[in-house]
C-alpha atoms as a PDB file:
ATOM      1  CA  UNK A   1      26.492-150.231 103.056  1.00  0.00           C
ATOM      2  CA  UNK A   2      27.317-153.600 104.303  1.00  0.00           C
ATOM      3  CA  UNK A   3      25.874-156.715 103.194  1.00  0.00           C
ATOM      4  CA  UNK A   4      23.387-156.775 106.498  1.00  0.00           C
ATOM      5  CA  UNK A   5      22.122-153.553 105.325  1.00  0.00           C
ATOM      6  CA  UNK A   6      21.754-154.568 102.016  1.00  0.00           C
ATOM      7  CA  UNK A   7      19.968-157.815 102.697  1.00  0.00           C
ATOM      8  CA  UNK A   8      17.387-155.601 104.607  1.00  0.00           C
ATOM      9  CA  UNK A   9      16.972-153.079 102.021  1.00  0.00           C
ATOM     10  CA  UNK A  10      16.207-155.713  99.335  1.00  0.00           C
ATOM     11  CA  UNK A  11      13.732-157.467 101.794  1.00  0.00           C
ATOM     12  CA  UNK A  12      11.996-153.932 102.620  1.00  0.00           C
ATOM     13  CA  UNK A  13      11.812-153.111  98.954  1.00  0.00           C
ATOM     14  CA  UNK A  14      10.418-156.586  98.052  1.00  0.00           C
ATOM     15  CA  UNK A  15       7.558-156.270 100.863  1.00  0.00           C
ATOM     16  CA  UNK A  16       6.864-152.612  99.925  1.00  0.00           C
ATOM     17  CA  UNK A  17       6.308-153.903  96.180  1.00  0.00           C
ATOM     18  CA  UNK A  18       4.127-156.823  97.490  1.00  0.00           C
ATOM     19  CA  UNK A  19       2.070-154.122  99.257  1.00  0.00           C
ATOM     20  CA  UNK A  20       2.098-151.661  96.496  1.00  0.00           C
ATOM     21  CA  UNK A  21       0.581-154.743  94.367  1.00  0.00           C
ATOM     22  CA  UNK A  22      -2.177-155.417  97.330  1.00  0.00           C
ATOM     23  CA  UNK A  23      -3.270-151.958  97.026  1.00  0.00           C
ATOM     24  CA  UNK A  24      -3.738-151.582  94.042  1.00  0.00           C
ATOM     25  CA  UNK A  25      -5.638-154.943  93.284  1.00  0.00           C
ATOM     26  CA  UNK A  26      -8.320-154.392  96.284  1.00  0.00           C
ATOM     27  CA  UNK A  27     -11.390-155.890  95.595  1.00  0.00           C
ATOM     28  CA  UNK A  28     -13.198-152.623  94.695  1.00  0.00           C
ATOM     29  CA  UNK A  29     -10.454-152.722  91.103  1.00  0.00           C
ATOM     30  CA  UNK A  30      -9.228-154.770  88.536  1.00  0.00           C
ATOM     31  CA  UNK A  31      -6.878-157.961  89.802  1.00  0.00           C
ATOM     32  CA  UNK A  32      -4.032-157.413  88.819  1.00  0.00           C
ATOM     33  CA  UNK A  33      -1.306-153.712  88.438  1.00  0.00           C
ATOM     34  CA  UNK A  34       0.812-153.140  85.793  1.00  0.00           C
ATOM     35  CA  UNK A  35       4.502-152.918  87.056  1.00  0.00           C
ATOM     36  CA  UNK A  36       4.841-149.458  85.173  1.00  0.00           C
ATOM     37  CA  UNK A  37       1.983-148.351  87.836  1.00  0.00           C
ATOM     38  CA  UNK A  38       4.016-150.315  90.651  1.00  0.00           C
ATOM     39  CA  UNK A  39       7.511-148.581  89.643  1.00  0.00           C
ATOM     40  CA  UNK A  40       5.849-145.017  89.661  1.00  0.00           C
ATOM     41  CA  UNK A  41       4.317-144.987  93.316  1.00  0.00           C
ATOM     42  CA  UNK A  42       7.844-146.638  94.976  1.00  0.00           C
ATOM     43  CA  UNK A  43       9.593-143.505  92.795  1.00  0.00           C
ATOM     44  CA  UNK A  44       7.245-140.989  93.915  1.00  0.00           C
ATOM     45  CA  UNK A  45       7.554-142.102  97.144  1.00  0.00           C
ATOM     46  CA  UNK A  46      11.001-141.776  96.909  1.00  0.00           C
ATOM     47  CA  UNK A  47      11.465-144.931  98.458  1.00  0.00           C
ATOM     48  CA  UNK A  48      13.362-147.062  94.747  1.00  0.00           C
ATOM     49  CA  UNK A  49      14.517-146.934  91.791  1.00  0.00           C
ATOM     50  CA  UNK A  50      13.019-148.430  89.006  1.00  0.00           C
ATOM     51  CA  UNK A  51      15.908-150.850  88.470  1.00  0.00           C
ATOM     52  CA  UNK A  52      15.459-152.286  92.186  1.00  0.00           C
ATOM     53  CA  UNK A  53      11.290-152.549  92.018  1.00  0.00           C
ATOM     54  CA  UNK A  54      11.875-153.865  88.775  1.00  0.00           C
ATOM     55  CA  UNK A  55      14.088-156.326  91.048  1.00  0.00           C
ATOM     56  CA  UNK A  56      12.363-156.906  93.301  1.00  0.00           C
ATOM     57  CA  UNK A  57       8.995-157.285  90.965  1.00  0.00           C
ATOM     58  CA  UNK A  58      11.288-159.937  88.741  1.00  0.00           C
ATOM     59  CA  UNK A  59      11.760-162.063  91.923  1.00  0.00           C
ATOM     60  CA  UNK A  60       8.837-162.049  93.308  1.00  0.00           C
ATOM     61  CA  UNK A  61       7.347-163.287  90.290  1.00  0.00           C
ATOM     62  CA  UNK A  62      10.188-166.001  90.357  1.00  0.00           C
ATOM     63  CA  UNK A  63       9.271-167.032  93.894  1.00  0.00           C
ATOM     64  CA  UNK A  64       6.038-167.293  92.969  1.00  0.00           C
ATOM     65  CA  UNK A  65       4.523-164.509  95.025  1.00  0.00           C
ATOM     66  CA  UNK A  66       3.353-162.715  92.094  1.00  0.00           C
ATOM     67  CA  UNK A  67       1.706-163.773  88.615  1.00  0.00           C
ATOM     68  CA  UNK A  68       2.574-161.925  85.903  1.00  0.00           C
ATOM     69  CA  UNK A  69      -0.599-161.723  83.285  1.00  0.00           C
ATOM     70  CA  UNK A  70      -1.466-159.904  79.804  1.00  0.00           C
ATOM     71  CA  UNK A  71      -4.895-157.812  80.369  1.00  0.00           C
ATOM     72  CA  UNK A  72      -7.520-157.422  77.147  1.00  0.00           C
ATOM     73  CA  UNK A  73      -4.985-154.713  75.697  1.00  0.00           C
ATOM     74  CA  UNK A  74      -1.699-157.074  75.814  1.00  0.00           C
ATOM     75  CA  UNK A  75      -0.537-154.602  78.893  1.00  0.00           C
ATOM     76  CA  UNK A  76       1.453-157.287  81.325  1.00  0.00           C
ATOM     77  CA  UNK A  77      -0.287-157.165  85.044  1.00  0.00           C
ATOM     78  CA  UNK A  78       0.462-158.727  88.546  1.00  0.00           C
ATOM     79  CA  UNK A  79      -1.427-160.382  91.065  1.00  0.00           C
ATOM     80  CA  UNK A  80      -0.840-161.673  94.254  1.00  0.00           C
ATOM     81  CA  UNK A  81      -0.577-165.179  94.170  1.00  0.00           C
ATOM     82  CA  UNK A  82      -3.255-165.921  97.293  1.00  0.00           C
ATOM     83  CA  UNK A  83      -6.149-167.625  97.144  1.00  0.00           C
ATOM     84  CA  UNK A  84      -8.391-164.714  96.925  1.00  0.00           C
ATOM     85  CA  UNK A  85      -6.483-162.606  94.694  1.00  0.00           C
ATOM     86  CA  UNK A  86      -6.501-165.774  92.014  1.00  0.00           C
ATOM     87  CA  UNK A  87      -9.905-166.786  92.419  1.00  0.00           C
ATOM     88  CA  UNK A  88     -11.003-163.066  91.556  1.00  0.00           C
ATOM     89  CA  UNK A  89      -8.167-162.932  88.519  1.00  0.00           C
ATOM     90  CA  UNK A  90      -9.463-166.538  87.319  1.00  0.00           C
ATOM     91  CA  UNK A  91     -13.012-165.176  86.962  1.00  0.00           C
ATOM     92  CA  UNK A  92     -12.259-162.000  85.497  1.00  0.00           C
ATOM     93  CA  UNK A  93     -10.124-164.218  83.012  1.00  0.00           C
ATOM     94  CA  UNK A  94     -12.987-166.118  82.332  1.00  0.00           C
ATOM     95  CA  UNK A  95     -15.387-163.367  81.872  1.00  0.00           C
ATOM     96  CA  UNK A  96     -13.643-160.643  80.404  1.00  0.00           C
ATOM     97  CA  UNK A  97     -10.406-161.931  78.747  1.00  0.00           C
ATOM     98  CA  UNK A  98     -12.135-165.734  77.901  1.00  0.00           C
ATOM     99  CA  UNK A  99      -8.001-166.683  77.357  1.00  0.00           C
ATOM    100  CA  UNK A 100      -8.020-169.970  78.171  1.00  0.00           C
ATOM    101  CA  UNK A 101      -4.374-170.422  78.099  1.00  0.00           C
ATOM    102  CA  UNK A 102      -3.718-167.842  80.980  1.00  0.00           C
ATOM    103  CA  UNK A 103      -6.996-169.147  82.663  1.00  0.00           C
ATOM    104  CA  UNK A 104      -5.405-172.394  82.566  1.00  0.00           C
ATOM    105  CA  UNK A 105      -1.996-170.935  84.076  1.00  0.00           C
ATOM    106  CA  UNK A 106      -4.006-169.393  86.994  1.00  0.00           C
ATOM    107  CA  UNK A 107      -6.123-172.212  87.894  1.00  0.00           C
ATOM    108  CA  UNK A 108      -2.676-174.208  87.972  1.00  0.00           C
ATOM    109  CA  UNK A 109      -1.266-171.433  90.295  1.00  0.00           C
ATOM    110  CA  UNK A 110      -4.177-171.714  92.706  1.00  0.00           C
ATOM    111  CA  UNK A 111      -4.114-175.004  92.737  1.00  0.00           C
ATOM    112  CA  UNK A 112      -0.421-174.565  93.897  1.00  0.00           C
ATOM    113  CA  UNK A 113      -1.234-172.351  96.932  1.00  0.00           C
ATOM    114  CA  UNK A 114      -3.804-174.236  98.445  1.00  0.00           C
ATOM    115  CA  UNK A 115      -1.175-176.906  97.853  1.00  0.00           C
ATOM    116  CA  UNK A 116       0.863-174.897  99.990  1.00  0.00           C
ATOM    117  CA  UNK A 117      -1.708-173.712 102.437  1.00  0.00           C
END
């Protein structure tokens, strides 16, 4: 596979996680997926391994396209990091979790993207 090929792969995989993550934080469910849930549907897709979503989940969160979380049972989630997405995780925080630590985090992180926006 040449590096080309390679570069697009990783991109595709990296989009397809970011989607995987979108679906299954819609409105209608909780805001954020844990990666375990994420790594299943690319595999039974057959579209990745585990070791590349897990790659691809690891920089995502680095480029700060995903927040990584700990729900009520210490299970790590992720969440979009847009402006909706937050908002919603920021009030379940607040609500269900009352962690003000990590509600802290994600007020800091939406205060970051409408930086950005």
């Amino acid at each position: 596979m040449s590096e080309t090929d390679h570069r697009r792969e990783s991109r595709d995989r990296y989009q397809a996680v970011l989607r995987t993550v979108a679906h299954q934080t819609s409105p209608n469910q909780l805001p954020g997926a844990r990666p375990m849930t994420i790594r299943l549907l690319q595999a039974t897709q057959g579209q990745h391994s585990h070791d590349d979503v897990d790659s691809s989940i690891q920089a995502a969160v680095s480029n700060g396209d995903l927040l990584r979380w700990r729900d009520k049972d210490g299970h790590v989630c992720l969440t979009l990091c847009n402006e909706p997405d937050l908002k919603r995780l920021a009030q379940h925080i607040a609500e269900e979790l009352e962690d003000s630590d990590q509600l802290a985090r994600v007020n800091q992180m939406l205060a970051e993207v409408r930086d950005d926006g």
